[in-house]
N, C-alpha and C. Protein backbone atom coordinates (compact mmCIF):
# COMPACT_ATOMS: atom_id res chain seq x y z
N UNK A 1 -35.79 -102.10 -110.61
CA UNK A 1 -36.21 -101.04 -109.71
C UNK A 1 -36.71 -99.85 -110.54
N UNK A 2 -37.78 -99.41 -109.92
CA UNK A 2 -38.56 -97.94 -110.66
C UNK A 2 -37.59 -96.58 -110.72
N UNK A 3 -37.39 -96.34 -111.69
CA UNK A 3 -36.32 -94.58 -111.25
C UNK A 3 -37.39 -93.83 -111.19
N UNK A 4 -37.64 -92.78 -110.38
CA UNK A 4 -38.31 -92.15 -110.03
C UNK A 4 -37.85 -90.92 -111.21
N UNK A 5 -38.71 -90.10 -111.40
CA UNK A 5 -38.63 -88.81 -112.57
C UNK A 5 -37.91 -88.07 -111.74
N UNK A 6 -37.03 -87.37 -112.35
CA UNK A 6 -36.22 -86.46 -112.19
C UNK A 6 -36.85 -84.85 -112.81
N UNK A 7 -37.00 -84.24 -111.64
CA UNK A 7 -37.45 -82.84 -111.73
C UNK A 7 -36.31 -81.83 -111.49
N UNK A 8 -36.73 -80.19 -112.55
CA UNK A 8 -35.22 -79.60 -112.47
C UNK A 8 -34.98 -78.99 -110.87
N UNK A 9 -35.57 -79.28 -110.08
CA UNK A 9 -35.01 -79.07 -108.78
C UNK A 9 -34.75 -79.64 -108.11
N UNK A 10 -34.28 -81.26 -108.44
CA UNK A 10 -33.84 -82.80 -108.17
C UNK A 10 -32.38 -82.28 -108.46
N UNK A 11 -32.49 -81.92 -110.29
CA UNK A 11 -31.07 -81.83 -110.88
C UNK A 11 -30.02 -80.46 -109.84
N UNK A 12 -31.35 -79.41 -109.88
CA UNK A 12 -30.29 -78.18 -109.28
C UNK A 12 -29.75 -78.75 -107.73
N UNK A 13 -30.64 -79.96 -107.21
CA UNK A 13 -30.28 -80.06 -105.89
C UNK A 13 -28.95 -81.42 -106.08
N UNK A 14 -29.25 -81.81 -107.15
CA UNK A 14 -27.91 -82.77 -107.12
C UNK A 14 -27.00 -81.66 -107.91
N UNK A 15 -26.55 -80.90 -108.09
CA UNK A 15 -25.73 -80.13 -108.46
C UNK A 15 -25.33 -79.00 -107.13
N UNK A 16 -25.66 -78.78 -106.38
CA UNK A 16 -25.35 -78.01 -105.44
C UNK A 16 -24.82 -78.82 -104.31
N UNK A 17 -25.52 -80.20 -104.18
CA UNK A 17 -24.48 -81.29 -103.47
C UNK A 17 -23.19 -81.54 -104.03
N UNK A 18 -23.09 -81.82 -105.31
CA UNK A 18 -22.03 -81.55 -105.86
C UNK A 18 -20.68 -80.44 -105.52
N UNK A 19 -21.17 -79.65 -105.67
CA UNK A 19 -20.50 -78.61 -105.44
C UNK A 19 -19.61 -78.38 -103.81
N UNK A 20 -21.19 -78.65 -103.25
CA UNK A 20 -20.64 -79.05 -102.06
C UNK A 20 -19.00 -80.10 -101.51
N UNK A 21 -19.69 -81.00 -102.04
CA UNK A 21 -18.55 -82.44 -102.28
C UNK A 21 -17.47 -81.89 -102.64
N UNK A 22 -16.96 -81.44 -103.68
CA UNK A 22 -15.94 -80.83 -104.37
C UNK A 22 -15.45 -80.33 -103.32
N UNK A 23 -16.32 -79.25 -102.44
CA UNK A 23 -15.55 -78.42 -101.97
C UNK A 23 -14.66 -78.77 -100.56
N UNK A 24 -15.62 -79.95 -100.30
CA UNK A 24 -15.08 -80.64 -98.78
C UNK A 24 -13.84 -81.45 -99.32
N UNK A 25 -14.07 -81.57 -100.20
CA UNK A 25 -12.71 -82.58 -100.84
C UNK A 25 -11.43 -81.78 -101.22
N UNK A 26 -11.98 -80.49 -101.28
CA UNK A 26 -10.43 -80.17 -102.03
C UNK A 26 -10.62 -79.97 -103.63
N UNK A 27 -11.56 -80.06 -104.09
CA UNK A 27 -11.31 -80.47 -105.83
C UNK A 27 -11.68 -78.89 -106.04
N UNK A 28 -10.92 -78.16 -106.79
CA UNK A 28 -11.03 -76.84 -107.33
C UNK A 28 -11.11 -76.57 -108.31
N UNK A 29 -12.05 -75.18 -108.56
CA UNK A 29 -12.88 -74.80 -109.56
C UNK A 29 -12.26 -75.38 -110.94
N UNK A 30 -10.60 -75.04 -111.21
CA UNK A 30 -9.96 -75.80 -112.20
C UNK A 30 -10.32 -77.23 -112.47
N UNK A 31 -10.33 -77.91 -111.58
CA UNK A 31 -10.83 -79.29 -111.56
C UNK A 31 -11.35 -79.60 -112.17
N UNK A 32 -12.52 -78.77 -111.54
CA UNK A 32 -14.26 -79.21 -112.27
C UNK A 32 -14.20 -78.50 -113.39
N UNK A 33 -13.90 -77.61 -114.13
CA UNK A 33 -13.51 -77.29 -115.27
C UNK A 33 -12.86 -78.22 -116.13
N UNK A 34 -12.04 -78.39 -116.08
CA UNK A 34 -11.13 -79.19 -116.93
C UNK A 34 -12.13 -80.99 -116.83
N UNK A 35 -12.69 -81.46 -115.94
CA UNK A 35 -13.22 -82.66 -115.80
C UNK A 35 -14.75 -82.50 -116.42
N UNK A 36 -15.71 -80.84 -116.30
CA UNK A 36 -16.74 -80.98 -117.01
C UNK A 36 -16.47 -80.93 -118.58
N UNK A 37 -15.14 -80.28 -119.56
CA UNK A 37 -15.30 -80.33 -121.00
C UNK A 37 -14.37 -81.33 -121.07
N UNK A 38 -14.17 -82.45 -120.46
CA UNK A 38 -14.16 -83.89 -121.16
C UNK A 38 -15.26 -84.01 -121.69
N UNK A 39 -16.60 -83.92 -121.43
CA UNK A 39 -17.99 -84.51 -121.60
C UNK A 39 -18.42 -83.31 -123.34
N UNK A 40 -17.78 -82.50 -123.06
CA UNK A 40 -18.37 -81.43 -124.18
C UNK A 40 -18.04 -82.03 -125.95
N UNK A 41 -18.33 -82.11 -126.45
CA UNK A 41 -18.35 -81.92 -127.88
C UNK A 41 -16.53 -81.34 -128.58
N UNK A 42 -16.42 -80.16 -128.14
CA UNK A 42 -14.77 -79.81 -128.41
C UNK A 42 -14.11 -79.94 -127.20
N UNK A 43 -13.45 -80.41 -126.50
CA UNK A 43 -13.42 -80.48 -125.04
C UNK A 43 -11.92 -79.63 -124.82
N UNK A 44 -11.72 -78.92 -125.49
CA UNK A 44 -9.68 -78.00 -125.78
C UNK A 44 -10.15 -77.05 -126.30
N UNK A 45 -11.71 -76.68 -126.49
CA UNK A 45 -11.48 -75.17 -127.42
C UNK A 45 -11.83 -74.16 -126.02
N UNK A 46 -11.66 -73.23 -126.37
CA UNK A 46 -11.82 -72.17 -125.45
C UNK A 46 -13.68 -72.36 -125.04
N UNK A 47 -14.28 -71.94 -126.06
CA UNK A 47 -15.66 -72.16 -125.58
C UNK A 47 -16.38 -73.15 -124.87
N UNK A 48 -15.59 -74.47 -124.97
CA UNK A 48 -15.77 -75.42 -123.73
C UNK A 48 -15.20 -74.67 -122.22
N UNK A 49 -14.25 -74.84 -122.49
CA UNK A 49 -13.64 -73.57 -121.15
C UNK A 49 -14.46 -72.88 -120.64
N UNK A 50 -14.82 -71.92 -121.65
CA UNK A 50 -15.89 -70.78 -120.78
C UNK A 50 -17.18 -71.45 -120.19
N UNK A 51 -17.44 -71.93 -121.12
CA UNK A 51 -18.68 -72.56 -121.17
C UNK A 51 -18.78 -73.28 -119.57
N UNK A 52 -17.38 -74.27 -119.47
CA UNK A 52 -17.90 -74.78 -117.80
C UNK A 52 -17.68 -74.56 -116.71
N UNK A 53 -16.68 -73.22 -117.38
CA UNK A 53 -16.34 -71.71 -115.82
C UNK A 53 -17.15 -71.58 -115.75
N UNK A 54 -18.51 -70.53 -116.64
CA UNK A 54 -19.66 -70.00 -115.92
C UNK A 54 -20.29 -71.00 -115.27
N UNK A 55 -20.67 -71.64 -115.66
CA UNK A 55 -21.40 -73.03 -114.79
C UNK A 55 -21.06 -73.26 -113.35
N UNK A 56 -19.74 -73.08 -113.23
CA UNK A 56 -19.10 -73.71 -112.22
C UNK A 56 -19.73 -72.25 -110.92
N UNK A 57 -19.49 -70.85 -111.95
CA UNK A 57 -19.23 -69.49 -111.21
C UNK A 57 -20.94 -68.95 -110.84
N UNK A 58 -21.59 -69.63 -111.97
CA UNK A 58 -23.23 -69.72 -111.69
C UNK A 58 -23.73 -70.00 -110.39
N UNK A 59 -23.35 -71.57 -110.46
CA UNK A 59 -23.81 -72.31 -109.30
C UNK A 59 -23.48 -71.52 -107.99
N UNK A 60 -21.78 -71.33 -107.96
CA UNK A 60 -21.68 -70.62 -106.33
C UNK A 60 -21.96 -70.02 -106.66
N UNK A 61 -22.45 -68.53 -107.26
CA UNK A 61 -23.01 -67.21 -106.94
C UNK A 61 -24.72 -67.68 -106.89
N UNK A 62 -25.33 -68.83 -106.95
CA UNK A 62 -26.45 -69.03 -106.84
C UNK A 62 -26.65 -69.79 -105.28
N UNK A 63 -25.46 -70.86 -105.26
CA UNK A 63 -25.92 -71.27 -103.90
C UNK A 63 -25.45 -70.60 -102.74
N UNK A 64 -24.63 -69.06 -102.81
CA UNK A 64 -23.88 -68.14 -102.13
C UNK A 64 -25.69 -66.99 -101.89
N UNK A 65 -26.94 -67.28 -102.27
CA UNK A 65 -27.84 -66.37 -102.56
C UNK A 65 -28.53 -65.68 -103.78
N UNK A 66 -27.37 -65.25 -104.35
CA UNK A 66 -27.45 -64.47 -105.98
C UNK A 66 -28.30 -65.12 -106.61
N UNK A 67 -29.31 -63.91 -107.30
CA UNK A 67 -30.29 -64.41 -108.43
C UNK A 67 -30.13 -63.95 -109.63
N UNK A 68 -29.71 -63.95 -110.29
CA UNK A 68 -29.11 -63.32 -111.18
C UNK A 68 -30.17 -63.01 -112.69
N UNK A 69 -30.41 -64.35 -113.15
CA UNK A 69 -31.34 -64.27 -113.95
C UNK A 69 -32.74 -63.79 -113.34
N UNK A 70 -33.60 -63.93 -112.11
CA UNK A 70 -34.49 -63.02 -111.61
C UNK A 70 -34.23 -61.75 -111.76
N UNK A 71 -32.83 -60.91 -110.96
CA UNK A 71 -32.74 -59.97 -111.02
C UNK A 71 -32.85 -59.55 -112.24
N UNK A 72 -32.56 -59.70 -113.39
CA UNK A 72 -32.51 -59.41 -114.75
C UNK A 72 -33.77 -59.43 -115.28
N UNK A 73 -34.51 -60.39 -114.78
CA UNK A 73 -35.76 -60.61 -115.37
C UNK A 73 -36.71 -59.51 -115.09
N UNK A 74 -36.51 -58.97 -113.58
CA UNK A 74 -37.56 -58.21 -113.00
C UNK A 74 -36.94 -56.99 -113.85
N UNK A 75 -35.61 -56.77 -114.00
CA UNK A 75 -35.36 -55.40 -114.50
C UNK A 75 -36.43 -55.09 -116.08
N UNK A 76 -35.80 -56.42 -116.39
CA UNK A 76 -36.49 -55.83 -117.70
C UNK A 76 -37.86 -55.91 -117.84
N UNK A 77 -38.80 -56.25 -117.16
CA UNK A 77 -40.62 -56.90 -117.18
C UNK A 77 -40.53 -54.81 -116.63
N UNK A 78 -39.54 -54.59 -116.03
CA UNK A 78 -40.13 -52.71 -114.93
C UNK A 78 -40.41 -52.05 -116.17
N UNK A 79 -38.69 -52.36 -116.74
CA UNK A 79 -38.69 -51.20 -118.35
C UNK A 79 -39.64 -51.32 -119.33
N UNK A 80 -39.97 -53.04 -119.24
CA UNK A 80 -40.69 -53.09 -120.21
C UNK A 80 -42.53 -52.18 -119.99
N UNK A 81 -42.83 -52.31 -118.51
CA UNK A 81 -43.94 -51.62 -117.95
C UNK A 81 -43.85 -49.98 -118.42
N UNK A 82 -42.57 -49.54 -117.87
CA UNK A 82 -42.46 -48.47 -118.16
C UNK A 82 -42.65 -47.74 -119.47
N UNK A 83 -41.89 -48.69 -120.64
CA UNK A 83 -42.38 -47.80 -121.84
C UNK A 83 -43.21 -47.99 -122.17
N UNK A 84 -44.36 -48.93 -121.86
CA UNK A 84 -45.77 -49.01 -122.02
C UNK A 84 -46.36 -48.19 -121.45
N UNK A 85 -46.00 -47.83 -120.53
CA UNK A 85 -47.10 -46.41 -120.01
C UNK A 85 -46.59 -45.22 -120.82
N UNK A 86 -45.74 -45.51 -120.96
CA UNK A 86 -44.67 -44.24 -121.42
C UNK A 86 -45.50 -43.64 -122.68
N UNK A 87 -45.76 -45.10 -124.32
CA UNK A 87 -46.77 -45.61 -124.94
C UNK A 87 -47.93 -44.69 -124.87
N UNK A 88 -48.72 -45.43 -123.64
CA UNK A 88 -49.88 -44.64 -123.35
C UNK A 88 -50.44 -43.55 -122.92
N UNK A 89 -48.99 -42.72 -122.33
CA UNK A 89 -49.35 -41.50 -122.38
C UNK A 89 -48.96 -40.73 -123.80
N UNK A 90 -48.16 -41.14 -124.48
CA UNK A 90 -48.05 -40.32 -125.53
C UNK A 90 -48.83 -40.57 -126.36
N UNK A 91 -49.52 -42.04 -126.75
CA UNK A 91 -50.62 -41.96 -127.56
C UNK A 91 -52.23 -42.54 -126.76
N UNK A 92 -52.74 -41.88 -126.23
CA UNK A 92 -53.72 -42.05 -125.34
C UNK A 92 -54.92 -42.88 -126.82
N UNK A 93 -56.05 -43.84 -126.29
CA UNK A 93 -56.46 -44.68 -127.47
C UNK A 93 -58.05 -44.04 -127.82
């Protein structure tokens, strides 16, 4: 059978089903923590830990609405506008 390509809004959408699942089931954020750094490289150090809290804290504050990296993005593209004019008024060309 053909696998069809997997695009990253295949992956974000099988990850938010996920999440989903978990949540109808009962399986808590600990859960999925402790069950995603089996898969990691150090799977007992702290930075695995963190590493698959945010993930976990990403996703719901993303599928809860939150944009987080947009919001950040637009902040900085304003500032970055801003001291460019800022730039051009102080040194006109």
């Amino acid at each position: 059978m053909k696998r069809l390509l997997e695009t990253q809004q295949t992956r974000a959408r099988k990850e938010f089903n996920a999440l989903g699942r978990a949540e109808k089931n009962g399986i808590t954020d600990t859960e999925l923590v402790q069950e995603m750094t089996a898969d990691m490289a150090n799977p007992d150090s702290a930075a695995s830990i963190m590493e698959a809290a945010a993930a976990v804290m990403y996703m719901r504050g993303v599928k809860g609405g939150e944009t987080p990296i947009t919001d950040a993005t637009n902040r900085c593209l304003a500032r970055k506008r801003k001291e460019e004019k800022a730039d051009l008024v102080a040194n006109p060309a």
